[in-house]
Protein backbone atom coordinates (compact mmCIF):
# COMPACT_ATOMS: atom_id res chain seq x y z
CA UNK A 1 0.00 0.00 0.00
CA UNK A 2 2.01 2.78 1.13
CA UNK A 3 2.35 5.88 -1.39
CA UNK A 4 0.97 3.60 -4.32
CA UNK A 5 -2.60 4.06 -3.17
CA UNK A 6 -2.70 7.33 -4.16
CA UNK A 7 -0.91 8.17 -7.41
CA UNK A 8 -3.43 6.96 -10.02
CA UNK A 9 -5.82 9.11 -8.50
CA UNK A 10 -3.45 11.63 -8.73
CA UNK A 11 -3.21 11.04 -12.12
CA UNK A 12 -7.20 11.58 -13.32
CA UNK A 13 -7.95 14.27 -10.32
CA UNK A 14 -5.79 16.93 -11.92
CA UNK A 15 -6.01 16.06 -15.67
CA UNK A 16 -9.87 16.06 -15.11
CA UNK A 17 -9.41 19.82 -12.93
CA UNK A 18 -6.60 20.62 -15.71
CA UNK A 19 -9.19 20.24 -18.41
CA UNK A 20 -11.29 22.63 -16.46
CA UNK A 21 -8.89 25.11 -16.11
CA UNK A 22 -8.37 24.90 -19.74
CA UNK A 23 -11.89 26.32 -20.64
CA UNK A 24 -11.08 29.40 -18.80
CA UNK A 25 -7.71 29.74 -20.62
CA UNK A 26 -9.64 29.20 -24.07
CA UNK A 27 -8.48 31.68 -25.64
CA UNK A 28 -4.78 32.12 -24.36
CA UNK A 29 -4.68 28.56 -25.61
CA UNK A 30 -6.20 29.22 -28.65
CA UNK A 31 -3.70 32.17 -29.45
CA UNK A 32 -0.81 29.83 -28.13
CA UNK A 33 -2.06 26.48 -31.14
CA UNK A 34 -2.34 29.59 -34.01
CA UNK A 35 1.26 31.42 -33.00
CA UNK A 36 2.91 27.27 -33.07
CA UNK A 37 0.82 26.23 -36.50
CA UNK A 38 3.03 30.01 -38.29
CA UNK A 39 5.85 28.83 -36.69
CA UNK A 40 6.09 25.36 -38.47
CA UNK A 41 4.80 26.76 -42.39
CA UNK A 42 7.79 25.31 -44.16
CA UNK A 43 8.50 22.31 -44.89
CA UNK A 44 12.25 22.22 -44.21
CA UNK A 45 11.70 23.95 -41.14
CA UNK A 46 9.23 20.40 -40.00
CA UNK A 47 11.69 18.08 -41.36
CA UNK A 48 14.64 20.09 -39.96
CA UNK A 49 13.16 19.49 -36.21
CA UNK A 50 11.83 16.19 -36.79
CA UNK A 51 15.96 15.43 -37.39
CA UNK A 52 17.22 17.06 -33.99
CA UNK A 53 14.24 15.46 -32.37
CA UNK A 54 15.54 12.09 -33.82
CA UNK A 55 18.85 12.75 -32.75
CA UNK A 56 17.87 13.71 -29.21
CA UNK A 57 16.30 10.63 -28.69
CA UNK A 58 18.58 8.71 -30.07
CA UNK A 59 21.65 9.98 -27.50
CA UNK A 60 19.24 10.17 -24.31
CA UNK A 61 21.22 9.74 -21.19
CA UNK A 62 19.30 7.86 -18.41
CA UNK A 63 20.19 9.45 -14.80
CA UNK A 64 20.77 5.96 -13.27
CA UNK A 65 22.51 4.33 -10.41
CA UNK A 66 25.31 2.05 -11.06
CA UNK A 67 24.79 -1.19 -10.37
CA UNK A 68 25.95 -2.43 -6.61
CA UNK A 69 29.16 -4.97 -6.38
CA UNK A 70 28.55 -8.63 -5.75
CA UNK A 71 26.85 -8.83 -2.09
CA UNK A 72 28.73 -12.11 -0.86
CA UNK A 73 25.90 -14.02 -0.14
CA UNK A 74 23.16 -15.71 -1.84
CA UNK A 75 19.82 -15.12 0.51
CA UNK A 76 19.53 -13.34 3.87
CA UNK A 77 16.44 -14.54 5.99
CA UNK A 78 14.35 -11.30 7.95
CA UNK A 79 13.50 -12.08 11.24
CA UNK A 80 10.24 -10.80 12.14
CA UNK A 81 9.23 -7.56 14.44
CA UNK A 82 6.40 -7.02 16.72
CA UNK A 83 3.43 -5.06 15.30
CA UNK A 84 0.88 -3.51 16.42
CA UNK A 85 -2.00 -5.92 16.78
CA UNK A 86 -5.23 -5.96 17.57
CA UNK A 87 -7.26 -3.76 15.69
CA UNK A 88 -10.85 -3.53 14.36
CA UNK A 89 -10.81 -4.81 10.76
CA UNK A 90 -14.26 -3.34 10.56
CA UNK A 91 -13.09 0.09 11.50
CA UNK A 92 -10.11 -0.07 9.43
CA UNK A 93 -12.25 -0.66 6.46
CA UNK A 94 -14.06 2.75 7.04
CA UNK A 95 -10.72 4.22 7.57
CA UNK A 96 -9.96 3.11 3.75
CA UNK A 97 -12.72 4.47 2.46
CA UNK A 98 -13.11 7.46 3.72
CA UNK A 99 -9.64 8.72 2.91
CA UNK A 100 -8.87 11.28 5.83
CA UNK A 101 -6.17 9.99 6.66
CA UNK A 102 -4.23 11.86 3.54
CA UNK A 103 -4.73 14.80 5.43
CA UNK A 104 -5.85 17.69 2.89
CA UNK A 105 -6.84 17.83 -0.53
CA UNK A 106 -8.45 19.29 -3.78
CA UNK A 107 -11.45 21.25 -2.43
CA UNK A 108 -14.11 19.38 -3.59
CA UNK A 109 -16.61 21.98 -5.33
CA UNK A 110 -14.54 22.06 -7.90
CA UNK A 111 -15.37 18.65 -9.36
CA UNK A 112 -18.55 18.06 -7.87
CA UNK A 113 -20.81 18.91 -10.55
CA UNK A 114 -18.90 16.76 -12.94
CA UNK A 115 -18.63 14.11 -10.19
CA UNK A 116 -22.05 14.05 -9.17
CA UNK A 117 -23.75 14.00 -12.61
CA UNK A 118 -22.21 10.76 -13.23
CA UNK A 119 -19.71 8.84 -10.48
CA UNK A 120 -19.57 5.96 -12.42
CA UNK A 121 -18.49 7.15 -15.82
CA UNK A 122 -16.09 9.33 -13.87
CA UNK A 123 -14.61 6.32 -11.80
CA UNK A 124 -14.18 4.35 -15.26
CA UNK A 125 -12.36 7.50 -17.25
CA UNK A 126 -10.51 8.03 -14.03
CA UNK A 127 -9.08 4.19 -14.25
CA UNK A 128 -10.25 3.41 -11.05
CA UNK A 129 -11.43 -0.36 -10.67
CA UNK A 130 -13.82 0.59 -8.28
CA UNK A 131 -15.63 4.10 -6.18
CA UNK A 132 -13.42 3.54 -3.15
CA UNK A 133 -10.44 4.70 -5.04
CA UNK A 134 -10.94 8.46 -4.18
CA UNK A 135 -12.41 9.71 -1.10
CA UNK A 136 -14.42 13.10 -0.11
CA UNK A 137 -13.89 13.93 3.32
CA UNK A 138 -14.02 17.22 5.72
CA UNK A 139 -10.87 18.54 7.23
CA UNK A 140 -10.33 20.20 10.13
CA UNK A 141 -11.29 23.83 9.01
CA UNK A 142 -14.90 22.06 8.14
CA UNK A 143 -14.05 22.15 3.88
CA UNK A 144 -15.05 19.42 2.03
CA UNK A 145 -11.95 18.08 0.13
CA UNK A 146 -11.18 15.14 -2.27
CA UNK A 147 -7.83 12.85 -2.24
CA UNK A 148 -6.56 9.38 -3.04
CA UNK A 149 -7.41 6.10 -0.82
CA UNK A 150 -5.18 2.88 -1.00
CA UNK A 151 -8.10 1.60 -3.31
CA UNK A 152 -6.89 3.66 -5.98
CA UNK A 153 -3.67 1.24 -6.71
CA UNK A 154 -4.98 -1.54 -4.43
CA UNK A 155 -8.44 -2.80 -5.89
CA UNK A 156 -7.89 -4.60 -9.01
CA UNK A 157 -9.98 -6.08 -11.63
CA UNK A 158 -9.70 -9.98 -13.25
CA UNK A 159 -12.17 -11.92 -14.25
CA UNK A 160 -14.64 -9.15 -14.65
CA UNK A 161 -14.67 -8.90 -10.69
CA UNK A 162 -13.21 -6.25 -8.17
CA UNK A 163 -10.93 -7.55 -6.10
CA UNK A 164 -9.99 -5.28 -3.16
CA UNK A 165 -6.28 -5.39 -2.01
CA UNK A 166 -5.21 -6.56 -5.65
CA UNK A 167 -2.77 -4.16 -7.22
CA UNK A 168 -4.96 -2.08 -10.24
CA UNK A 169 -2.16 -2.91 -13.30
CA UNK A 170 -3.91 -0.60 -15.80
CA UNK A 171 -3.73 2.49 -13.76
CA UNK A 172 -0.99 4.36 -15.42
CA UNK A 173 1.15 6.52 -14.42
CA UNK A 174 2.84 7.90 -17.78
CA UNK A 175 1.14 11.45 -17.57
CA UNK A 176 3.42 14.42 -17.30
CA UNK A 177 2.18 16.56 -13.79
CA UNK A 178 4.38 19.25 -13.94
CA UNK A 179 2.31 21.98 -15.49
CA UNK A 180 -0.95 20.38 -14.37
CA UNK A 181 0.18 21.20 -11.26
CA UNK A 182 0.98 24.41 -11.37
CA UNK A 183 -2.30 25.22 -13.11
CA UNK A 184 -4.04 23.29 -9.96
CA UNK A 185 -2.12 25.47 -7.51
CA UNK A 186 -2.71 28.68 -9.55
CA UNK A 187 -6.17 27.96 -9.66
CA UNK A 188 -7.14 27.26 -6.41
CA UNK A 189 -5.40 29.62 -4.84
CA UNK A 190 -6.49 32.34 -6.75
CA UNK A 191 -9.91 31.63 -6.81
CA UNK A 192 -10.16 31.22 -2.89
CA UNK A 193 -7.65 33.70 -1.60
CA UNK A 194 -10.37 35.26 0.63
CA UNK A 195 -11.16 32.38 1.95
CA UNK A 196 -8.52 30.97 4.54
CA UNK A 197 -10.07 27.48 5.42
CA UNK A 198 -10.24 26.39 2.19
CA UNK A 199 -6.88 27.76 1.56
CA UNK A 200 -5.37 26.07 4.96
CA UNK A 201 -7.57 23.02 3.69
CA UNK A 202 -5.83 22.39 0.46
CA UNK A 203 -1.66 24.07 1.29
CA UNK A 204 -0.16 21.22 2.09
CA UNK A 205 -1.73 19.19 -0.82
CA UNK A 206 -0.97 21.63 -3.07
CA UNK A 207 2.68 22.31 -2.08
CA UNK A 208 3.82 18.50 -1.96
CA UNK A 209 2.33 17.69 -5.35
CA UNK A 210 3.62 20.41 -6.70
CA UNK A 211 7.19 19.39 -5.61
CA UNK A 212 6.20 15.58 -6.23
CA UNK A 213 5.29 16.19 -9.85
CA UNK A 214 8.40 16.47 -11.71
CA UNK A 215 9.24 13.15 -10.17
CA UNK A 216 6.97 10.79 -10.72
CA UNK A 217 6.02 9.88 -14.59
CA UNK A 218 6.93 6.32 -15.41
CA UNK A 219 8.52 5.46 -18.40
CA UNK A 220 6.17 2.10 -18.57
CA UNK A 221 2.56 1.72 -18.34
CA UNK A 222 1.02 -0.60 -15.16
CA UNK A 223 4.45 0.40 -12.99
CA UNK A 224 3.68 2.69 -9.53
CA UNK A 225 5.98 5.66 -8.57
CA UNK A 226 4.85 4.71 -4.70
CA UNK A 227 8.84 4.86 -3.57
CA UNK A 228 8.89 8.46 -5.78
CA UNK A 229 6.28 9.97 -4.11
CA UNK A 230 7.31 9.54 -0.45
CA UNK A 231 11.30 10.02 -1.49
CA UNK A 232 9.74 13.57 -3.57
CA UNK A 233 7.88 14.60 -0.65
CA UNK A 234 9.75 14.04 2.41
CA UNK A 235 12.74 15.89 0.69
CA UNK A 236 10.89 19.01 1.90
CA UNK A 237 9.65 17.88 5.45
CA UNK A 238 11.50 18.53 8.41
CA UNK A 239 12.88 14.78 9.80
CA UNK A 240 11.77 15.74 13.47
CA UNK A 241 8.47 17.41 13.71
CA UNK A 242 7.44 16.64 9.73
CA UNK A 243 6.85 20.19 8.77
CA UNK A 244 7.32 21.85 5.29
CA UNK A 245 10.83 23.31 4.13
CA UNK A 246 10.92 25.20 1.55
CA UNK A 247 14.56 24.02 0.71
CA UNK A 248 15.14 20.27 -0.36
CA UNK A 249 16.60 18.36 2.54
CA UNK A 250 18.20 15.72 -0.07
CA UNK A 251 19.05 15.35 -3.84
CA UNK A 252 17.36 12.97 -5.59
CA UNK A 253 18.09 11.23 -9.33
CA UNK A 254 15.43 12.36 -12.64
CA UNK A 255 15.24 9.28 -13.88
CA UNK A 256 11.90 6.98 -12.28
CA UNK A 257 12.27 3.38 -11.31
CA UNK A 258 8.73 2.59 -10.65
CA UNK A 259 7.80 -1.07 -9.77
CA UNK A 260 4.54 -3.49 -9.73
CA UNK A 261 1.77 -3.56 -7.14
CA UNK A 262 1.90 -6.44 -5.04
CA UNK A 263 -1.01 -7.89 -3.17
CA UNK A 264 -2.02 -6.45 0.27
CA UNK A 265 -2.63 -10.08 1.29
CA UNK A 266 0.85 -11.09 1.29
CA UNK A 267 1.61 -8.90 3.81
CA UNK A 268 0.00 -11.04 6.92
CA UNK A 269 3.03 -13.33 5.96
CA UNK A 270 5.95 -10.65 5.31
CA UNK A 271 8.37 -9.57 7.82
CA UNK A 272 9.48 -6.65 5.91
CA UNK A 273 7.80 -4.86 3.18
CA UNK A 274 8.40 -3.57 -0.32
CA UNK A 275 10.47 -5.44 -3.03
CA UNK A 276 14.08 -4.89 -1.81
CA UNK A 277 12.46 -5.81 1.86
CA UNK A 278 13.79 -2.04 2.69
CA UNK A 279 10.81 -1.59 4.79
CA UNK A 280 11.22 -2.84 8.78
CA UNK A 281 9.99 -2.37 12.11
CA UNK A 282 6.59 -1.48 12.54
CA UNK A 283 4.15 -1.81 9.73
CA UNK A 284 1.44 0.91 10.23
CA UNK A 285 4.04 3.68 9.56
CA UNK A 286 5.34 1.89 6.80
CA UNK A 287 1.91 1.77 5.14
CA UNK A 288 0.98 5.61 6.23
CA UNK A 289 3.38 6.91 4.34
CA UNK A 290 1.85 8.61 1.39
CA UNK A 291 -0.01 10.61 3.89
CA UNK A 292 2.71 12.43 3.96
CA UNK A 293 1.91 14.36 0.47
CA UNK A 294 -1.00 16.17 2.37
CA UNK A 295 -0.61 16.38 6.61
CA UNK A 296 0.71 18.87 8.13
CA UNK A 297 3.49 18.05 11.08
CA UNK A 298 4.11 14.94 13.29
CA UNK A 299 0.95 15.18 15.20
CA UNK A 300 -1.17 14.78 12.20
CA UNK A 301 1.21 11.80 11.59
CA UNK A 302 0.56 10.41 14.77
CA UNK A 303 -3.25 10.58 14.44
CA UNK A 304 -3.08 8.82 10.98
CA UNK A 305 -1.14 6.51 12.29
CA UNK A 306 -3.21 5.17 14.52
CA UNK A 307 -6.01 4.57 12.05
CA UNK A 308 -3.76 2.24 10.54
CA UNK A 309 -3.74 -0.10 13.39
CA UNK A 310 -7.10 -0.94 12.21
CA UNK A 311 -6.45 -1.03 8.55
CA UNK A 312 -3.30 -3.41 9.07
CA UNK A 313 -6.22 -5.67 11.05
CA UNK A 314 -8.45 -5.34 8.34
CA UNK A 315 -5.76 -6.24 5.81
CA UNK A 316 -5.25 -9.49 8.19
CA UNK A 317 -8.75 -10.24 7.50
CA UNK A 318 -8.48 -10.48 3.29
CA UNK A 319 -8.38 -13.64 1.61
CA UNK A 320 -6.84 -14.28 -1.70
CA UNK A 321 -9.38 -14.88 -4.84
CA UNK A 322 -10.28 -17.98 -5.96
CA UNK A 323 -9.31 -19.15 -9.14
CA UNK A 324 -12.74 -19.44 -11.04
CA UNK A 325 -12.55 -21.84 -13.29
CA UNK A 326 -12.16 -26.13 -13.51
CA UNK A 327 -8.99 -27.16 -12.13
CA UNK A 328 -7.62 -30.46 -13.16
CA UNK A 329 -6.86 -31.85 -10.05
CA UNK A 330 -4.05 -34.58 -10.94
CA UNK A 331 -1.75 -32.56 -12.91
CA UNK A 332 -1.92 -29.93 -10.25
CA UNK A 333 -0.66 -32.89 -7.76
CA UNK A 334 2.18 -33.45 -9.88
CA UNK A 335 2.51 -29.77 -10.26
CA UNK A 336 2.73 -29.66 -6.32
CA UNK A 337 5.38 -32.24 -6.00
CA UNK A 338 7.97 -30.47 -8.62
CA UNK A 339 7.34 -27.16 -6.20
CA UNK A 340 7.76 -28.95 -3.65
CA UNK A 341 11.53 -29.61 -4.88
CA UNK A 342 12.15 -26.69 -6.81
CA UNK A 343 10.05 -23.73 -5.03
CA UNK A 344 9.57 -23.97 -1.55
CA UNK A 345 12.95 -23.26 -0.52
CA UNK A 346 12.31 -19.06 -1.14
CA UNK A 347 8.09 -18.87 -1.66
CA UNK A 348 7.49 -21.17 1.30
CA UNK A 349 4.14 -24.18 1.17
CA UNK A 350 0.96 -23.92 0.96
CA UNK A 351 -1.94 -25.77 2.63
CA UNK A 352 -2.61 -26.99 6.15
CA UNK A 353 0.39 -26.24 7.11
CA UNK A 354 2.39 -23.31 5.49
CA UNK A 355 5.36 -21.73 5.75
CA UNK A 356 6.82 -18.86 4.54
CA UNK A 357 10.78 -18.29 4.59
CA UNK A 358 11.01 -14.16 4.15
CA UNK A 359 14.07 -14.88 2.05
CA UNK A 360 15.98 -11.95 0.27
CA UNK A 361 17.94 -13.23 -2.90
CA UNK A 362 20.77 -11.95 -4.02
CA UNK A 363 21.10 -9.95 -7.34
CA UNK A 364 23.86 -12.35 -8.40
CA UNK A 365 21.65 -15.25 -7.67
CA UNK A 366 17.71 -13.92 -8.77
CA UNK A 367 19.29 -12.55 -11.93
CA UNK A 368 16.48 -9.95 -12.65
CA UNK A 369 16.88 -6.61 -13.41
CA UNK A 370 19.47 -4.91 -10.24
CA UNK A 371 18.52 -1.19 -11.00
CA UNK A 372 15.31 -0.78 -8.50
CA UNK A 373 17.50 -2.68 -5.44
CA UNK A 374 20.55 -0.88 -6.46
CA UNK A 375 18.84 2.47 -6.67
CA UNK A 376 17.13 1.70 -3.05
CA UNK A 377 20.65 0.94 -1.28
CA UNK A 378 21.92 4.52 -2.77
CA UNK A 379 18.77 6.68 -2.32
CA UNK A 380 19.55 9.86 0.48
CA UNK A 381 16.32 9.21 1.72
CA UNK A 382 17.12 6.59 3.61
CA UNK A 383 19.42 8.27 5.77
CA UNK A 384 16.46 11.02 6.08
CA UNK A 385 13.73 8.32 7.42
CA UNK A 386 16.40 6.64 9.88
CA UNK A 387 16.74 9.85 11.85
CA UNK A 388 12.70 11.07 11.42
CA UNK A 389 9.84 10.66 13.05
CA UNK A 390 9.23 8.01 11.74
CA UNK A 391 12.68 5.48 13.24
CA UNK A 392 13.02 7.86 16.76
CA UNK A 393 9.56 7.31 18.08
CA UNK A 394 7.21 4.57 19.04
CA UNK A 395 6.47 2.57 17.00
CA UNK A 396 9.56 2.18 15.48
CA UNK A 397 10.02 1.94 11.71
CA UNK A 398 12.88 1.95 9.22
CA UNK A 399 14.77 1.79 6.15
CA UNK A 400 17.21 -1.13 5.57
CA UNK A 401 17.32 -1.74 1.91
CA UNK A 402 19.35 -5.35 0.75
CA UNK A 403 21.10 -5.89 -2.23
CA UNK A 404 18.69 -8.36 -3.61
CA UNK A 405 14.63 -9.10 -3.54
CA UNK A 406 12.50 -10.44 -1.35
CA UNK A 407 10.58 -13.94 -2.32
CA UNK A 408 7.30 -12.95 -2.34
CA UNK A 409 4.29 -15.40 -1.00
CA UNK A 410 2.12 -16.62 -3.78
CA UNK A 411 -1.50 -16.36 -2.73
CA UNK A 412 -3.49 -15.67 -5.53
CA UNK A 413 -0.80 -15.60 -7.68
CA UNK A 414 -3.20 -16.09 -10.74
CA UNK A 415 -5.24 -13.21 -10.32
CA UNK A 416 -1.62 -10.69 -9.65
CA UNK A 417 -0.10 -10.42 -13.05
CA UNK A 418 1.89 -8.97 -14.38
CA UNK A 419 5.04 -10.91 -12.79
CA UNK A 420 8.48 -9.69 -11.27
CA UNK A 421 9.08 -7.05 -9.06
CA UNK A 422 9.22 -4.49 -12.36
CA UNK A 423 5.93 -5.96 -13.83
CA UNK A 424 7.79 -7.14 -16.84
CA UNK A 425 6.63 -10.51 -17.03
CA UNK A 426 2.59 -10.94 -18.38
CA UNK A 427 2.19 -14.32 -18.23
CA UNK A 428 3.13 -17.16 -15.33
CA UNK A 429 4.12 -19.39 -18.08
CA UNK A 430 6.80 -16.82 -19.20
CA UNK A 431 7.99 -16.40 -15.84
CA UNK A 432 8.82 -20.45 -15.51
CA UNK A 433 10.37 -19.75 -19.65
CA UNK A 434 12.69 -17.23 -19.58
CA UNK A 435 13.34 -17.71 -23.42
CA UNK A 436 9.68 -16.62 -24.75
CA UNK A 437 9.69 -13.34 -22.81
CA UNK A 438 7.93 -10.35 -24.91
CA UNK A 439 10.78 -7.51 -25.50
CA UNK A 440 7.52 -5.41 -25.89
CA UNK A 441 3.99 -6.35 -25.16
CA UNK A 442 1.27 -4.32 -24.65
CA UNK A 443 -2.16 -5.19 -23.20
CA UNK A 444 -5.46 -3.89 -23.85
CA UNK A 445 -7.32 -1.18 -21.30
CA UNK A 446 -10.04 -3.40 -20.53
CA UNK A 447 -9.57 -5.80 -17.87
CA UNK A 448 -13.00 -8.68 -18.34
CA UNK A 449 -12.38 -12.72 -18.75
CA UNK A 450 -11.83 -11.74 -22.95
CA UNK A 451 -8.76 -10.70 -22.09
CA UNK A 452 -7.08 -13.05 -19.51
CA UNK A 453 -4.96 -15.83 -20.88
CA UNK A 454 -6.13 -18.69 -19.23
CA UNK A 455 -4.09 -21.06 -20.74
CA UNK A 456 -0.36 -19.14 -19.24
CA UNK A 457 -1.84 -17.91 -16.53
CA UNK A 458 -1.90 -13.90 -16.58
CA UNK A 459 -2.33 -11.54 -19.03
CA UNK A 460 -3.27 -11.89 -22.71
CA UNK A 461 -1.38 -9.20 -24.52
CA UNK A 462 -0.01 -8.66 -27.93
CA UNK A 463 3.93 -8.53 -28.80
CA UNK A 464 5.14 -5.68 -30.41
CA UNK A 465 8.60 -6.23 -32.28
CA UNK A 466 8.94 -2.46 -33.54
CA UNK A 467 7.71 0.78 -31.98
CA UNK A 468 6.25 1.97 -28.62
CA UNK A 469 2.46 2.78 -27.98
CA UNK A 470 1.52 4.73 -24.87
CA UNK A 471 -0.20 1.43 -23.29
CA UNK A 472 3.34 -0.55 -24.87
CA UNK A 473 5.71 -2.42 -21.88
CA UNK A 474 9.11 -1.70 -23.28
CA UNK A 475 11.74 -4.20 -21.23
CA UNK A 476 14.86 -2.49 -23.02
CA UNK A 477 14.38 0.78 -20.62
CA UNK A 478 17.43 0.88 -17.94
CA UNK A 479 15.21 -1.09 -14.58
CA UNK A 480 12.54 -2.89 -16.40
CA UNK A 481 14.22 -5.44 -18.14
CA UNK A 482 12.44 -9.20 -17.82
CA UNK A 483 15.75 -11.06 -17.56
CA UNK A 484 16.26 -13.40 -14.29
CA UNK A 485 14.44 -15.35 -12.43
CA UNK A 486 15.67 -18.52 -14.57
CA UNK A 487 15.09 -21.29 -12.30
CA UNK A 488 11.87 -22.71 -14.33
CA UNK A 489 14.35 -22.98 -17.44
CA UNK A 490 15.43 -26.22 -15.81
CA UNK A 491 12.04 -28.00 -16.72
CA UNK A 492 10.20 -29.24 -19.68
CA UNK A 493 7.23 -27.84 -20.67
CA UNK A 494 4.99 -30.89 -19.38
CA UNK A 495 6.57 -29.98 -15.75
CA UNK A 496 5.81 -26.15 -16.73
CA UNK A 497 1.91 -26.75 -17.08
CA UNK A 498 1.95 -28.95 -14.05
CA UNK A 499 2.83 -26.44 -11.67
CA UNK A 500 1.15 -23.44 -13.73
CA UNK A 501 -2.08 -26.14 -12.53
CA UNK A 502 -0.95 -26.17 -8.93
CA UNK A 503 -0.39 -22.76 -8.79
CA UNK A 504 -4.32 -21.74 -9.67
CA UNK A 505 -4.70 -23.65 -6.20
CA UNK A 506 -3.04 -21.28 -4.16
């Protein structure tokens, strides 16, 4: 969950207020298209700038960490850490869906009418899976304001079903913000200067996303910034008492490693969260963390905080979907038995009595792309969270980021493509044959049973040998390559369908 539930919500809640800013600005717009359209009247003028453009793409220079050195061992087991237990699922649920716990927001009169007039057409353009993704909610100046919940990046759709606490793969994330942004800021505060508890109701909001934007386009579609947006907000809060700086308290690199949305069930079996298992100590700060685009200080930390005692109980209380369809019951056994051999060992067993190892493999060993877990061990924020809020008080949280990526469990591993921690990977059958890997695939925006592949096990798509689409996954981009992760290479493709089989059991 964590800053993820918020982004694709982001995404449709200023592009929808930016297209209403943009029929006040008609006509600066309009004079803006006719002044471009004279500028571009020759011919070799066009062709002249299609050339630099050419060339400009051509010698692009990625801002990326190097990769780490060789770690010197192979997998690293993470002990577990109390939590805070015993909450009210039922309360924690409310929590979700109500949103407050972001703090401020976009006041909300400004998208009512268009809201109101028809949620449901607005959820779908938004991308949303479901009406819980975006929250209205009354601050503490008594203005209604709208935000993100985690529902926005953690209710997914398969099968033609909602799922909540599945990671929503088609939001996407590819949008520039930048001058959205701005327009959102200018707007707002200019049309209620007067008026102080709106103002006070949407400043925080306002300021953080306007520092966040720059940050936090993907270069893929289905990836989530969620690491971007708490590493491009907390560079301007205060470590101790949270509060806004107006100067950067850390650099931090252009270039966006974004990652895939994992399951919120597989965290009742984690003992440290996010891919690189960075995340440890106590989980309901951990999660809490994208509240940090829109509170104010460390007591409006502390009270959202404490909300998530009940959502981490309610997230305790989710069950992974059921695979919907016939399962042939003998291959699955023999499935079973070659995971048994060949899988256990880092995603644990399943059943009566299951296990689960929270095993961190190496780069050298897992083989997939290093960038994301190399980026995470270099990052200045993590020196930032260790002395915050956040690690000096009680509960205790903090950042310890491994060379290498966590095992993850494999509940309802059917209905969570795409597959590796960079979403690279469409299919489970790909994932278990490295060699028939799409270099570029790109799915479709609909999500219904039409287009699941339930033969492989994950998403149907169609490979793309030449050229990029908006909605194309291009694995030649520094961080998202679908390389590693080579271990089902070792078996035949009879053995490959037998444990794709056992797998729809889990």
């Amino acid at each position: 969950m964590s800053c993820s539930r918020t982004t694709s919500t982001f995404t449709f809640i200023i592009l929808h207020f930016t297209f209403y800013i943009s029929q006040h600005l008609h006509f600066t717009f309009l004079c803006i298209t006719k002044s471009a359209l004279n500028c571009f009247t020759k011919m070799k003028q066009l062709v002249f700038l299609v050339i630099v453009m050419v060339v400009v793409a051509c010698s692009k220079i990625y801002d990326i960490p190097p990769t780490v050195e060789r770690s010197g061992w192979t997998s690293k087991t993470i002990d577990p850490y109390p939590q805070s237990i015993g909450g009210d699922p039922d309360s924690g649920f409310y929590h979700l869906i109500h949103g407050a716990y972001i703090g401020t927001g976009l006041p909300y009169d400004l998208l009512q009418k268009r809201i109101e007039r028809n949620r449901e057409r607005f959820v779908r353009n938004s991308g949303l899976t479901s009406e819980y993704g975006f929250a209205v909610f009354e601050t503490e100046q008594g203005v209604k304001v709208m935000n993100g919940t985690c529902f926005s990046c953690h209710a997914g759709k398969v099968n033609g079903e909602v799922v909540l606490g599945l990671g929503n793969a088609l939001n996407d994330n590819q949008n520039n913000l930048k001058i959205p942004a701005k327009l959102m800021n200018w707007r707002v505060r200019s049309k209620y200067k007067k008026d102080t508890a709106t103002i006070a109701s949407f400043d925080d909001f306002g300021k953080y996303f306007e520092h966040m934007a720059p940050y936090i386009k993907t270069n893929n579609p289905g990836v989530n910034p969620a690491a971007r947006i708490a590493e491009a907000c907390m560079r301007f809060r205060d470590p101790v008492d949270l509060t806004y700086t107006p100067e950067p308290q850390y650099d931090i690199r252009k270039y966006n490693l974004a990652s895939d949305i994992p399951a919120l069930w597989h965290l009742q079996k984690k003992n440290a969260l996010y891919y690189t298992a960075v995340g440890r100590g106590d989980f309901t700060k951990l999660l809490f963390q994208a509240s940090v685009l829109g509170i104010q200080d460390s007591t409006s930390a502390r009270q959202a905080q404490e909300k998530f005692v009940d959502i981490v109980a309610w997230i305790h209380s989710l069950e992974p979907p059921q695979y919907p369809k016939n399962i042939d019951q003998q291959l699955a056994e023999k499935g079973e038995a070659i995971f048994q051999k060949k899988c256990k060992g880092c995603h644990g067993t399943y059943g009566e009595n299951e296990t689960y190892p929270n095993k961190v493999i190496a780069l050298e060993k897992i083989g997939t792309d290093p960038l994301y877990a190399s980026y995470a061990a270099e990052t200045p924020i993590v020196d930032w969270y260790n002395k915050s809020w956040f690690a000096v008080s009680e509960p205790k949280s903090w950042f310890e980021p491994e060379q290498g990526y966590i095992a993850p469990p494999l509940d309802g591993i059917w209905a969570t493509a795409p597959y590796l921690h960079n979403g690279s990977v469409p299919t489970i059958y790909e994932v278990l044959n490295s060699k028939v890997r799409p270099e570029k695939w790109k799915r479709s925006k609909e999500s219904e049973e039409n287009d699941y592949d339930w033969q492989k096990v994950g998403w149907a798509y169609k490979s793309k040998n030449f050229g990029n689409g908006h909605r194309t996954y291009d694995t030649t981009l520094p961080g998202y390559g679908n390389q590693g992760h080579t271990f089902g290479d070792q078996l035949n493709d009879k053995q490959r369908w037998a444990v794709i089989e056992y797998l729809k059991t889990l």
